[in-house]
C-alpha atoms as a PDB file:
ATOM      1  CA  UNK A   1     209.737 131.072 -70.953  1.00  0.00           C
ATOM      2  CA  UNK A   2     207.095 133.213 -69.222  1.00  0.00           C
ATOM      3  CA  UNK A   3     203.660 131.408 -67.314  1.00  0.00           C
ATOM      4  CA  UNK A   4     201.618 132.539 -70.048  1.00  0.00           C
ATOM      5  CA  UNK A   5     203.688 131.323 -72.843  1.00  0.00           C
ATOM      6  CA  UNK A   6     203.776 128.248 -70.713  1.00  0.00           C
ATOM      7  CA  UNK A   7     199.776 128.284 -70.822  1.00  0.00           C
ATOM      8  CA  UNK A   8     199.957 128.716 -74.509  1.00  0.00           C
ATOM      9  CA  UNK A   9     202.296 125.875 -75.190  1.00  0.00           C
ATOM     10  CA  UNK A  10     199.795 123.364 -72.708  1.00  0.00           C
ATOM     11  CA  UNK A  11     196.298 123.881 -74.362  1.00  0.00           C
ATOM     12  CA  UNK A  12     194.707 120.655 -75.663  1.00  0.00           C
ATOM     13  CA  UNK A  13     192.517 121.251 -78.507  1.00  0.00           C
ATOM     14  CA  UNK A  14     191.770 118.975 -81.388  1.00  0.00           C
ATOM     15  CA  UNK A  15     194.061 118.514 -83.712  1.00  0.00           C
ATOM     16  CA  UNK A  16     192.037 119.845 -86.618  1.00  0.00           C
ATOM     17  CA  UNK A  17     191.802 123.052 -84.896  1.00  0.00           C
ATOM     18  CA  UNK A  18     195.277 123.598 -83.998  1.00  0.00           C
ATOM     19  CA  UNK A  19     196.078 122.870 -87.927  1.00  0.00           C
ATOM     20  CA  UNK A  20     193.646 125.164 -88.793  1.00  0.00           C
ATOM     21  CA  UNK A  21     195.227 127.775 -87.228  1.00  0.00           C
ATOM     22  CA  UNK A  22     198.612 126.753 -88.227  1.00  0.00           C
ATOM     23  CA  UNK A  23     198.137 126.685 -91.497  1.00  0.00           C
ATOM     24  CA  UNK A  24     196.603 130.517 -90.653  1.00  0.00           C
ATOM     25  CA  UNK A  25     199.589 132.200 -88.694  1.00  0.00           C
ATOM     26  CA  UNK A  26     201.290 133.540 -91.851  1.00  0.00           C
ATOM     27  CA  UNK A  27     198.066 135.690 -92.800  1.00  0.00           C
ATOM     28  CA  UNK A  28     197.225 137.107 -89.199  1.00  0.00           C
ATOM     29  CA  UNK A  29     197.525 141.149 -89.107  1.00  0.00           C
ATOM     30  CA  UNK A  30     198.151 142.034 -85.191  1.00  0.00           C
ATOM     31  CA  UNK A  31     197.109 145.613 -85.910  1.00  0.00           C
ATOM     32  CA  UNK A  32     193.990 144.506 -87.892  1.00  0.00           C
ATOM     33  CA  UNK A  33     192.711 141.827 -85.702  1.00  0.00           C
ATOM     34  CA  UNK A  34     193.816 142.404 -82.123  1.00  0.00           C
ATOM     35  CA  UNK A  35     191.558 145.113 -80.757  1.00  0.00           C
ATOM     36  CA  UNK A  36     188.463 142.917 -81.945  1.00  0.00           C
ATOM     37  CA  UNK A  37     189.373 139.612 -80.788  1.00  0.00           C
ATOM     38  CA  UNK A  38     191.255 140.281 -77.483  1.00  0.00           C
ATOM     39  CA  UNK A  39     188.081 142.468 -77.134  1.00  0.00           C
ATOM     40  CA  UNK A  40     190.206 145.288 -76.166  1.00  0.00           C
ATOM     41  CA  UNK A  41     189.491 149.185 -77.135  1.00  0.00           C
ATOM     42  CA  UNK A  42     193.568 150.003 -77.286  1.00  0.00           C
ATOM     43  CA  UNK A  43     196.226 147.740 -79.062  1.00  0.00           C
ATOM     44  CA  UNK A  44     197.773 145.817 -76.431  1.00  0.00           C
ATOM     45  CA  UNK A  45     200.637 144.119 -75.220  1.00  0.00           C
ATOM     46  CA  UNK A  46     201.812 140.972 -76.520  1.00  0.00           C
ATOM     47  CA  UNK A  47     201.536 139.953 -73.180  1.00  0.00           C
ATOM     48  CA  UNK A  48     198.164 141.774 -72.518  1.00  0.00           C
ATOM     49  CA  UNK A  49     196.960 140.607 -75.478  1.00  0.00           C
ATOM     50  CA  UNK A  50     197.846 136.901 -74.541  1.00  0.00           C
ATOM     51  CA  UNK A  51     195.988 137.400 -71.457  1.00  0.00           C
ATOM     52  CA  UNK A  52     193.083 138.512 -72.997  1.00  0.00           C
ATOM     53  CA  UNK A  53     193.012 135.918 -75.650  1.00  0.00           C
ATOM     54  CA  UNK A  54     193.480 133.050 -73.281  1.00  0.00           C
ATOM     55  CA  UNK A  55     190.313 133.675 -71.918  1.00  0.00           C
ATOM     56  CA  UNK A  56     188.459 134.233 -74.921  1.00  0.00           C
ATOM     57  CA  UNK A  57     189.525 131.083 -75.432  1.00  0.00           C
ATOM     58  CA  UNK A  58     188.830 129.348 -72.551  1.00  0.00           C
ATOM     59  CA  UNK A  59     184.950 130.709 -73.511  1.00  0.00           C
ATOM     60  CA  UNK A  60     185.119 129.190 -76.831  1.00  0.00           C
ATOM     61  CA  UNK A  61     186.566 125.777 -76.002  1.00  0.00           C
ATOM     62  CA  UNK A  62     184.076 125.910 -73.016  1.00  0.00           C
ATOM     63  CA  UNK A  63     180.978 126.515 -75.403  1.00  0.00           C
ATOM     64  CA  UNK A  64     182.328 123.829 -77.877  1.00  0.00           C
ATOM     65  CA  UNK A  65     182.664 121.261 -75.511  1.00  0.00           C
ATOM     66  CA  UNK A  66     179.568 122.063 -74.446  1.00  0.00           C
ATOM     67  CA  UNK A  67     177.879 121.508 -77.868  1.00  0.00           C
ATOM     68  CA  UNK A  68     176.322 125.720 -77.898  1.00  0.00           C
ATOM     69  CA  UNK A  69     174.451 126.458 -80.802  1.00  0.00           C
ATOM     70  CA  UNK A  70     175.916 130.063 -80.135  1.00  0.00           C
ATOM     71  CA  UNK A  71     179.985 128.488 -80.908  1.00  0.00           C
ATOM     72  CA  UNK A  72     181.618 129.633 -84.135  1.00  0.00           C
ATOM     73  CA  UNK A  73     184.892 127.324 -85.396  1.00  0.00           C
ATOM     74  CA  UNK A  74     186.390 130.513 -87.389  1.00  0.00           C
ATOM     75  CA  UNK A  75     185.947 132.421 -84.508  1.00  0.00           C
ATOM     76  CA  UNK A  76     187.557 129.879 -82.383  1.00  0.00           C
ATOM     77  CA  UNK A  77     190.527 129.897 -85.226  1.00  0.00           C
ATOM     78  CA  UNK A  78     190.932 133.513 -85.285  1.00  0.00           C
ATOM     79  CA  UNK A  79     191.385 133.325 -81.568  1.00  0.00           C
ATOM     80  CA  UNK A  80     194.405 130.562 -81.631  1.00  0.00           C
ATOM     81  CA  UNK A  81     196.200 132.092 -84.785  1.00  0.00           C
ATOM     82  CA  UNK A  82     196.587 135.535 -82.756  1.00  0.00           C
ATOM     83  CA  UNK A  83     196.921 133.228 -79.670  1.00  0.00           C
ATOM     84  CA  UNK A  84     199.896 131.546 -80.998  1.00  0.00           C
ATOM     85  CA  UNK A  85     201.437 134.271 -82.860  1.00  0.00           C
ATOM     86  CA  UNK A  86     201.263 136.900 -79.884  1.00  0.00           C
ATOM     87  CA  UNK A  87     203.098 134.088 -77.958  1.00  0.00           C
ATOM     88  CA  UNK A  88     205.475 134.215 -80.352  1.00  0.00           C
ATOM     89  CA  UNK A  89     205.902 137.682 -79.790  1.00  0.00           C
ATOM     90  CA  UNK A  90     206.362 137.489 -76.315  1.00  0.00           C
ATOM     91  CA  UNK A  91     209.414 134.704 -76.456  1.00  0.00           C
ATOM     92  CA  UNK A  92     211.283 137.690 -78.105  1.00  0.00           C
ATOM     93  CA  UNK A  93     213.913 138.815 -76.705  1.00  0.00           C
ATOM     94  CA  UNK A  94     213.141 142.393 -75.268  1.00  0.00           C
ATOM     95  CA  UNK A  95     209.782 142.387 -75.864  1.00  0.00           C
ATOM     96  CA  UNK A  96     207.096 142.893 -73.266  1.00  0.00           C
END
């Protein structure tokens, strides 16, 4: 298992949120919603994309803990299901 994957598998966010996106992974398109949530102009990596996504995510958990008028949940969804699922990608064999 790779650091990153590693990363995934240790984040600690409620549990409703993780179900959330759960219960989201079998709709996510990586070629429809990659390039605007990584906030990336080219498709990425699954590992670049995990990279980026990670600290999207670190920005969104940061702003909801903080209580920011500015945080959006479904925004913070999106982020884990292509979190999780590029993860997923990455534990492939042969995949980089």
């Amino acid at each position: 298992m790779t650091d990153l994957v590693s990363l995934v598998h240790a984040l600690r966010r409620p549990r409703l949120l993780i179900r959330a996106a759960r219960f989201g992974l079998q709709d996510y398109n990586r070629t429809r919603s990659l390039k605007r949530l990584a906030r990336t102009p080219t498709m990425p990596s699954p590992r670049g994309a995990v990279n980026s996504l990670l600290k999207v995510e670190a920005e969104l958990e940061d702003a909801r803990c903080r209580g920011e008028a500015s945080y959006s949940v479904s925004r913070h969804i999106e982020v884990l299901i292509a979190l999780i699922c590029e993860a997923r990608l990455m534990s492939r064999p042969g995949v980089a």
